[in-house]
C-alpha atoms as a PDB file:
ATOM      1  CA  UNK A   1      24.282 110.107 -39.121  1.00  0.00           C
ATOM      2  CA  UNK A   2      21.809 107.328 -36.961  1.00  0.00           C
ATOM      3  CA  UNK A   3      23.221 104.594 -40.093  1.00  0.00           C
ATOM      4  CA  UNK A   4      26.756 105.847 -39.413  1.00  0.00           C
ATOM      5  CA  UNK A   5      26.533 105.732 -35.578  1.00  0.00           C
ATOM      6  CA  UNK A   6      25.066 102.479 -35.743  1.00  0.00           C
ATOM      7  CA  UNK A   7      28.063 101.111 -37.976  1.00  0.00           C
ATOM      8  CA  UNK A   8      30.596 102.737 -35.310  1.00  0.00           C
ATOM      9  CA  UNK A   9      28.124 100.367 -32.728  1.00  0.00           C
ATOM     10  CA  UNK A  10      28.741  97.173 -34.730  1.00  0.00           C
ATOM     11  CA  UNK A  11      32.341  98.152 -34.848  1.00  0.00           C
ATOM     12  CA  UNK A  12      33.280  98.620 -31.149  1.00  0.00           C
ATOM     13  CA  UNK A  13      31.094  95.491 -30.613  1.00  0.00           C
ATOM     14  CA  UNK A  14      33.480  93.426 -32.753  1.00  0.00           C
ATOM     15  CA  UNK A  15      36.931  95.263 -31.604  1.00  0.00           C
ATOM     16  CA  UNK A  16      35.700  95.534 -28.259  1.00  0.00           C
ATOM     17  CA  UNK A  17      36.707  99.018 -27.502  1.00  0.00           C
ATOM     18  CA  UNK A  18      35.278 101.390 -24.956  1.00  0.00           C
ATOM     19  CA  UNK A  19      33.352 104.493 -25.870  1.00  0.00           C
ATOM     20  CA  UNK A  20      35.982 106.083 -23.897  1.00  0.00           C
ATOM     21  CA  UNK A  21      38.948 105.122 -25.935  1.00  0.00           C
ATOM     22  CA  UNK A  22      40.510 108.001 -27.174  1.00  0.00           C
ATOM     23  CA  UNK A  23      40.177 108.891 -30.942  1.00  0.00           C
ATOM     24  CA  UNK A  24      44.493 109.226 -31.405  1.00  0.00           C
ATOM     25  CA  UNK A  25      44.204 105.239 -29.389  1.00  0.00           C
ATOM     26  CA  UNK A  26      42.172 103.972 -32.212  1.00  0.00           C
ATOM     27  CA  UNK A  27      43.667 105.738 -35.248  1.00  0.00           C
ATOM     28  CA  UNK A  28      46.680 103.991 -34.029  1.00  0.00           C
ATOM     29  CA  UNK A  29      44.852 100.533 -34.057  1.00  0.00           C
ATOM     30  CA  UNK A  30      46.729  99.914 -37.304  1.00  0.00           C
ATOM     31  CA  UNK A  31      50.599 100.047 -36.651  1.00  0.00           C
ATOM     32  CA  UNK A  32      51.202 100.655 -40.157  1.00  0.00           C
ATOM     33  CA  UNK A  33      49.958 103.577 -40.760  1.00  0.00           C
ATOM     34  CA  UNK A  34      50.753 105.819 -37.306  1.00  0.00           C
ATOM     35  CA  UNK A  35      50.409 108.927 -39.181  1.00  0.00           C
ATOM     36  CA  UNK A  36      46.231 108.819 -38.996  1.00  0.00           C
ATOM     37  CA  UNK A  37      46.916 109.813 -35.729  1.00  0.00           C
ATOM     38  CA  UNK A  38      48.745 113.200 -36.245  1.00  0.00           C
ATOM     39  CA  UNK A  39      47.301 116.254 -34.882  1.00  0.00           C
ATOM     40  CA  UNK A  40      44.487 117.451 -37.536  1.00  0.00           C
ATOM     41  CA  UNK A  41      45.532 121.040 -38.729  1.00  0.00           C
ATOM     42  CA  UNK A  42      43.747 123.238 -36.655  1.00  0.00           C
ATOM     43  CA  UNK A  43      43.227 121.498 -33.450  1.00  0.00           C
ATOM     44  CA  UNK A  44      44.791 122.028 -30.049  1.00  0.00           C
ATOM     45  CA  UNK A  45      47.344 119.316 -29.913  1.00  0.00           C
ATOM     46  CA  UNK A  46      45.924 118.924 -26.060  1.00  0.00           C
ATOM     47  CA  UNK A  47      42.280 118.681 -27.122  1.00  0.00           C
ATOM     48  CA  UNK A  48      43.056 116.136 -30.274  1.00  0.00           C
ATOM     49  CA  UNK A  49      44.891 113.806 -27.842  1.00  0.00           C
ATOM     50  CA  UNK A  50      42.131 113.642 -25.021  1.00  0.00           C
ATOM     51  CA  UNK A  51      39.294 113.696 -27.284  1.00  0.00           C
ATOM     52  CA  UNK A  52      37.210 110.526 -27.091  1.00  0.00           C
ATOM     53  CA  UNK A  53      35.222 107.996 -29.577  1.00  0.00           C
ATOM     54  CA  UNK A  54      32.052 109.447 -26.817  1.00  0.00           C
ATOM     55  CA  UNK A  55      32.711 112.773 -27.064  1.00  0.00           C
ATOM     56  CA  UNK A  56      32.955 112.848 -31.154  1.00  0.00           C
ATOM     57  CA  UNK A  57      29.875 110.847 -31.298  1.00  0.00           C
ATOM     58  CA  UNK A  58      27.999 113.542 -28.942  1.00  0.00           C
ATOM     59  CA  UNK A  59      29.237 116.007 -31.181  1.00  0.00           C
ATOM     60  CA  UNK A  60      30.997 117.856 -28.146  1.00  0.00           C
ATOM     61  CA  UNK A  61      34.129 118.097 -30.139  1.00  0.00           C
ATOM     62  CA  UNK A  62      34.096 121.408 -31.464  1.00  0.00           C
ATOM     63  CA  UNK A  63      36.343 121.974 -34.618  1.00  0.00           C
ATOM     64  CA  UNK A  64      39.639 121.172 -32.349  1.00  0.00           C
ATOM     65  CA  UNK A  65      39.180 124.782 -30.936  1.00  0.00           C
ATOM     66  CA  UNK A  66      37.733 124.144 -27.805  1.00  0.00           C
ATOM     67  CA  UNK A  67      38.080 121.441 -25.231  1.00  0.00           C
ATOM     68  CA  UNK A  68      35.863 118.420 -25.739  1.00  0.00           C
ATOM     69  CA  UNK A  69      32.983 118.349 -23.562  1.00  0.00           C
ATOM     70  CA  UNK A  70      32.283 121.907 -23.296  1.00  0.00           C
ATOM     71  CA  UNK A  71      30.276 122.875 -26.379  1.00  0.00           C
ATOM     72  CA  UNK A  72      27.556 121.017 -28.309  1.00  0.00           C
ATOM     73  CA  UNK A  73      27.772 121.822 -32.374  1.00  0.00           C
ATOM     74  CA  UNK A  74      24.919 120.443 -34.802  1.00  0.00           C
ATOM     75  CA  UNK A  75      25.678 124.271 -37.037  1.00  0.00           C
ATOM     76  CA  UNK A  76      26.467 123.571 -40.816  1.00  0.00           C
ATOM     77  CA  UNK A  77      29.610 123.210 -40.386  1.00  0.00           C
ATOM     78  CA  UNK A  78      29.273 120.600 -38.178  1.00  0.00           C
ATOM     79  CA  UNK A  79      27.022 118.699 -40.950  1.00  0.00           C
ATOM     80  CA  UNK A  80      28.837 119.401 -43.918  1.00  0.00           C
ATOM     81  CA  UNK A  81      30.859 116.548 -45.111  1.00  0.00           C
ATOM     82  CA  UNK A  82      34.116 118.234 -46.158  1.00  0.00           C
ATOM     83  CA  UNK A  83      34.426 120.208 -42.777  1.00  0.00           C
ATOM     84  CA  UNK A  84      32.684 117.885 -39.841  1.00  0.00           C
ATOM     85  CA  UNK A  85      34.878 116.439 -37.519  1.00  0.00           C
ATOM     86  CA  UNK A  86      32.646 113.410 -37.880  1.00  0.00           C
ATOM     87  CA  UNK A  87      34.630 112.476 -40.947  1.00  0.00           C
ATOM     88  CA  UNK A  88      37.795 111.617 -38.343  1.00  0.00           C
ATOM     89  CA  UNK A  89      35.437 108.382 -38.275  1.00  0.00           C
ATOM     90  CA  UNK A  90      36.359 107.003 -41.330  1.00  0.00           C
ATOM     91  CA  UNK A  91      40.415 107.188 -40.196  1.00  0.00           C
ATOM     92  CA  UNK A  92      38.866 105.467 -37.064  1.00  0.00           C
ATOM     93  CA  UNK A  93      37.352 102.778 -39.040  1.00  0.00           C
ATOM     94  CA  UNK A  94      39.735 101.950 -41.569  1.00  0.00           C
ATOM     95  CA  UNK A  95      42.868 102.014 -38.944  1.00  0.00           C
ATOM     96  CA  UNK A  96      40.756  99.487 -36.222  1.00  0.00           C
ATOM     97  CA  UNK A  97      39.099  97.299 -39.555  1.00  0.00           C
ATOM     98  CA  UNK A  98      42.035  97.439 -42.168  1.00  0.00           C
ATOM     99  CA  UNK A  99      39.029  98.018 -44.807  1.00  0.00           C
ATOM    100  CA  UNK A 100      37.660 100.486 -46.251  1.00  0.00           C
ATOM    101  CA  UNK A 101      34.808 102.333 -44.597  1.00  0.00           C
ATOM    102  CA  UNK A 102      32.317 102.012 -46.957  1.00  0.00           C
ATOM    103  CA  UNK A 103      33.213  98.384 -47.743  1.00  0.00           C
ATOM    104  CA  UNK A 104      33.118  97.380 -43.827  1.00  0.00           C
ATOM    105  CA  UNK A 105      29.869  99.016 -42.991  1.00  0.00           C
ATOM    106  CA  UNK A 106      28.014  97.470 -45.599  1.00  0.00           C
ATOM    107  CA  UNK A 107      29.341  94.546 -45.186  1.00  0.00           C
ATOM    108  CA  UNK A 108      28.581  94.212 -41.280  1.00  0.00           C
ATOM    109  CA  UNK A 109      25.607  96.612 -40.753  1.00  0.00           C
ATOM    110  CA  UNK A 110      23.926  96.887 -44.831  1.00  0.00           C
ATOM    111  CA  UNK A 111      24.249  93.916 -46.001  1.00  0.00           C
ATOM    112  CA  UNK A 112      22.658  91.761 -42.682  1.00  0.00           C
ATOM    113  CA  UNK A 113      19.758  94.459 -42.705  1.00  0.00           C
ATOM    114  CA  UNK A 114      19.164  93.818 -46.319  1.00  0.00           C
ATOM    115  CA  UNK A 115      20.628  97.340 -47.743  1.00  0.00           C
ATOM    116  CA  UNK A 116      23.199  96.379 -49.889  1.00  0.00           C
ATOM    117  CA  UNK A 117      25.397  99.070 -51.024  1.00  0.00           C
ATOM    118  CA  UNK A 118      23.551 101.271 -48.514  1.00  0.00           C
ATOM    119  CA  UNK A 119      26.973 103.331 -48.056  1.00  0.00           C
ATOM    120  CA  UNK A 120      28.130 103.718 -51.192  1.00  0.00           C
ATOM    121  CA  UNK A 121      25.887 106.383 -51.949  1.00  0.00           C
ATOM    122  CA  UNK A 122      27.766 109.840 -51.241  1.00  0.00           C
ATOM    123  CA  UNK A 123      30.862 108.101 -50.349  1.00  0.00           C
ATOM    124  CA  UNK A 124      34.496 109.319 -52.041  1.00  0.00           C
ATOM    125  CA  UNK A 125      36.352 107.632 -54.505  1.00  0.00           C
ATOM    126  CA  UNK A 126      38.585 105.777 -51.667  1.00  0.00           C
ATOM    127  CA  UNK A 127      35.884 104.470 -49.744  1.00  0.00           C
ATOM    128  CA  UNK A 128      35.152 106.699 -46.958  1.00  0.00           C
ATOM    129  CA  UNK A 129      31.601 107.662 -46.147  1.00  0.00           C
ATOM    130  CA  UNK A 130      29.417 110.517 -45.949  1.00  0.00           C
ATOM    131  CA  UNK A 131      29.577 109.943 -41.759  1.00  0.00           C
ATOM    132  CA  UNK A 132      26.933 113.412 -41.814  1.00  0.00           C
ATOM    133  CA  UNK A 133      24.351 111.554 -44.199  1.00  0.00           C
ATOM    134  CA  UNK A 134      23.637 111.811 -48.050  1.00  0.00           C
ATOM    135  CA  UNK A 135      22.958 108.097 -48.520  1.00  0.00           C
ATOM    136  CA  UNK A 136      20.014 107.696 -50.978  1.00  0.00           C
ATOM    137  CA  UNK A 137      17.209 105.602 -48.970  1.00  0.00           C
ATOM    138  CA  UNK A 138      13.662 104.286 -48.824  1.00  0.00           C
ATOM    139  CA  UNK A 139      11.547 104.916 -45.924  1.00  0.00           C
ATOM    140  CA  UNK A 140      11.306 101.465 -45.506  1.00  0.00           C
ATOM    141  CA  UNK A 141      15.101 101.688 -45.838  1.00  0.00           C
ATOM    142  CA  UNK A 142      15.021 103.660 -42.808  1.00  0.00           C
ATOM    143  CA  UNK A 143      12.659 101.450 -41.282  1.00  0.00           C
ATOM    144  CA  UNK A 144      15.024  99.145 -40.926  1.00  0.00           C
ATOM    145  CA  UNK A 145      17.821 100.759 -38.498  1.00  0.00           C
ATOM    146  CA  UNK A 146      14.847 101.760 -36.249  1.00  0.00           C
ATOM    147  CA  UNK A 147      13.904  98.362 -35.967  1.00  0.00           C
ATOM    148  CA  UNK A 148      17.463  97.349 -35.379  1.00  0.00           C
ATOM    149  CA  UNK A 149      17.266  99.724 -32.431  1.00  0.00           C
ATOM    150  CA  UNK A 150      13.887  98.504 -31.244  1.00  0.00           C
ATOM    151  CA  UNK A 151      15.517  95.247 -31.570  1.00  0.00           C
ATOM    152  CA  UNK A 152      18.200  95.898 -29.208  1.00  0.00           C
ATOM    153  CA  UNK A 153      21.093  95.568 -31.779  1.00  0.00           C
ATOM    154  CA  UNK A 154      19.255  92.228 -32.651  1.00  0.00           C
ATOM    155  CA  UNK A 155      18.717  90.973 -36.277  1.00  0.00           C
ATOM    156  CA  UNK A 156      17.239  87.847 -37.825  1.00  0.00           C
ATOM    157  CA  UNK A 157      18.979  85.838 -40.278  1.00  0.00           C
ATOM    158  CA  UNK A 158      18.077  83.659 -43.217  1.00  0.00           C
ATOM    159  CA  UNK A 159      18.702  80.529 -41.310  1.00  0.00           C
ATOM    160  CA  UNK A 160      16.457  82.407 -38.282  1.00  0.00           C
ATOM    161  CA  UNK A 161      18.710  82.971 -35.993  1.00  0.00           C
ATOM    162  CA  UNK A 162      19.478  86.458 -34.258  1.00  0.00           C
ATOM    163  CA  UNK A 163      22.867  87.841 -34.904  1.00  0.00           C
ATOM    164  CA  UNK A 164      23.749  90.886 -32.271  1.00  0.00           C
ATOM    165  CA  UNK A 165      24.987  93.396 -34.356  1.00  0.00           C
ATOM    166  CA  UNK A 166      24.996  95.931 -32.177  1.00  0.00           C
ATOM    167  CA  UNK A 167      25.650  96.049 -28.082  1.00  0.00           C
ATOM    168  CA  UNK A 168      22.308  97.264 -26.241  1.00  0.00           C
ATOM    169  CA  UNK A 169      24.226  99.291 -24.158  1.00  0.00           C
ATOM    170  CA  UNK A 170      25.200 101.301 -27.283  1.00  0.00           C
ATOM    171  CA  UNK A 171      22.142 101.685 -28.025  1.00  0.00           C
ATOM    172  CA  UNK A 172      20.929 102.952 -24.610  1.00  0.00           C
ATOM    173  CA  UNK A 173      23.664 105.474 -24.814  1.00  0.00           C
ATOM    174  CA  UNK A 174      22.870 106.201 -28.146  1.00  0.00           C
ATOM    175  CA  UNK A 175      19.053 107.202 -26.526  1.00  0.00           C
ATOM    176  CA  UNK A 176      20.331 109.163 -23.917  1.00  0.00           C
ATOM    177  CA  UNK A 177      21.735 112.470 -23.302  1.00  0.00           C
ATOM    178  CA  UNK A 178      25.312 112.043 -23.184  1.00  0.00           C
ATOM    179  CA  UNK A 179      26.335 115.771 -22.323  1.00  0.00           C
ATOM    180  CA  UNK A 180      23.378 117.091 -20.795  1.00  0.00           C
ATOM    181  CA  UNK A 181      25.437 120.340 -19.504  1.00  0.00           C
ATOM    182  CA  UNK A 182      25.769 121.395 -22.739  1.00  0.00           C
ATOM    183  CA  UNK A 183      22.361 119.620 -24.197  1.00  0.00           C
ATOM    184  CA  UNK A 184      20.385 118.027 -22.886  1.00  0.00           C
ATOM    185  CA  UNK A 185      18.458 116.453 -26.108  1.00  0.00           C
ATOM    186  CA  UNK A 186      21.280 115.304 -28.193  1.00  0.00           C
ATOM    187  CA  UNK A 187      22.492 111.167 -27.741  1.00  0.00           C
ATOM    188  CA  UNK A 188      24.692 109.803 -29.923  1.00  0.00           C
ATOM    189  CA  UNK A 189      24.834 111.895 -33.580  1.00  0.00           C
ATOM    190  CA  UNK A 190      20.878 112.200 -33.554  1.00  0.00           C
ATOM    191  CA  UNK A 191      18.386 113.937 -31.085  1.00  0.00           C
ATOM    192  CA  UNK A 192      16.256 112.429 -28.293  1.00  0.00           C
ATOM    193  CA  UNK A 193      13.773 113.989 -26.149  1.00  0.00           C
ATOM    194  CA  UNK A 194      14.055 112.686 -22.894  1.00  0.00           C
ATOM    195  CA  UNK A 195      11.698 113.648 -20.520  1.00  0.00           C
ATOM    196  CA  UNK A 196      13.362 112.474 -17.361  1.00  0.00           C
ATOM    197  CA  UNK A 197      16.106 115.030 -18.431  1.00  0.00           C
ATOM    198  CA  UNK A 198      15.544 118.427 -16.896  1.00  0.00           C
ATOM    199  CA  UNK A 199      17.277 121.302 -18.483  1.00  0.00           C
ATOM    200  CA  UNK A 200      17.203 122.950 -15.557  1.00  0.00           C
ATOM    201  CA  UNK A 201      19.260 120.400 -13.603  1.00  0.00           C
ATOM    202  CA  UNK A 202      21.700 119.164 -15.793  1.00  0.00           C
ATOM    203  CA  UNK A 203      24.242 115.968 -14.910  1.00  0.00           C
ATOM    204  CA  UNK A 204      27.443 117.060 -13.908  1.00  0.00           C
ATOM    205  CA  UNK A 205      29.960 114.931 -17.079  1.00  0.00           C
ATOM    206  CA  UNK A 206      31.249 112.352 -14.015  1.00  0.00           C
ATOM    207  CA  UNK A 207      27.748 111.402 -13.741  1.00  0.00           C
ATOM    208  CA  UNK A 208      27.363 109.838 -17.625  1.00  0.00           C
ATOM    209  CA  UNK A 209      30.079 107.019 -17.048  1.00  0.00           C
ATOM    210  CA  UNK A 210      27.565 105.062 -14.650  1.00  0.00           C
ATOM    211  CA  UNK A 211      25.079 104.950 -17.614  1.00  0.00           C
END
C-alpha cells in the first residue's frame, strides 16, 4: 500500500491535483473514456460523487455504503484486491496518465528508485496493480521507499542530481492522521503513531485542511 500511495504522490505532483479533488473529477481526467466515472455498483450515487482522492487514501471510504469520512476500514475486505475500494486507483491513474498503471508507476516511482518492474508483480493482465500490496520485494527493496520518505520525496540520479519525485507535503500528510475522529493512527494507506495525537481529543475533519 506505502509503494502504491507513494506512486499516487508522484502522480498528483506531476498533474498537479489537490488531495481534495474528487475521485468522479479525476476519473474524468481522460475525456475519452467518461464512463470510469459511473457510479460503482453498490455505492450511494451521493457518496461516490463527493468522495475524495484524501478520503480514499485514508481509507474513510467505506464500500460506497456509508458517507466518506465517517468510518475508518483496514478489515479484509478492505485489503483484498478484488473487493478494496483502493483498486478505484488504478481507473484514477490510467484516466489522469493515459497509461497503464503498472507501466506509469514503474516508470516514474520504480524505475528512478532502482526497482524495475517493482509493480508488475501481482498486477492483472491489463496493467492495473495490486493498490493493497502483493509485490514481491527485498528488504532492501523496501528500504528504498523509506528513504524516499526520509528524503522528502527527494532522489539522486545517475548524473547526481536530486529529482523531487514526490511533494513533501504529501509526505507530511502521508505521516499524519488524516481522520483522527475516526482514527487517530492511520495517515495515508499505512499506520503512524503519532504521539501529539490524543485519542481522547480528536480534530474536528475542518481542522485537517490547514495541515
Amino acid at each position: 500500500k506505502i509503494a502504491t500511495t507513494l506512486g499516487m504522490g508522484a502522480m498528483m505532483k506531476k498533474y498537479g491535483y489537490s488531495m481534495e479533488t474528487t475521485v468522479t473529477t479525476l476519473l474524468r481526467a481522460d475525456g475519452e473514456q467518461p464512463y470510469l466515472a459511473n457510479v460503482p455498483t453498490g455505492w450511494n450515487s451521493d457518496y461516490w460523487g463527493s468522495l475524495t482522492l484524501r478520503q480514499l487514501l485514508g481509507q474513510v471510504s467505506s464500500n460506497g455504503s456509508r458517507e466518506p469520512g465517517v468510518v475508518f476500514s483496514d478489515d479484509e475486505e478492505f485489503n483484498d484486491k478484488e473487493t478494496s475500494p483502493l483498486q478505484i486507483l488504478n481507473k484514477v491513474l490510467r484516466a489522469v496518465t493515459r497509461e497503464a498503471p503498472t507501466q506509469w508507476l514503474n516508470s516514474h516511482l520504480a524505475v528512478p528508485l532502482g526497482l524495475d518492474g517493482f509493480f508488475d508483480s501481482g498486477a492483472s493482465e491489463n496493467g492495473d496493480v495490486s493498490a493493497t500490496g502483493g509485490q514481491l520485494a527485498t528488504c532492501r527493496d523496501m528500504a528504498r521507499f523509506g528513504q524516499l520518505i526520509v528524503n522528502g520525496g527527494k532522489w539522486k540520479k545517475e548524473n547526481g542530481e536530486l529529482k523531487q519525485i514526490v511533494d513533501p507535503v504529501f509526505l507530511k500528510e502521508m505521516l499524519t492522521p488524516m481522520f483522527p475522529a475516526v482514527t487517530s493512527h492511520y495517515g495515508y494507506s499505512g499506520w503512524v503513531y503519532n504521539t501529539q495525537v490524543s485519542d481522547a481529543e480528536p480534530r474536528e475533519e475542518s481542522d485537517i485542511a490547514g495541515l
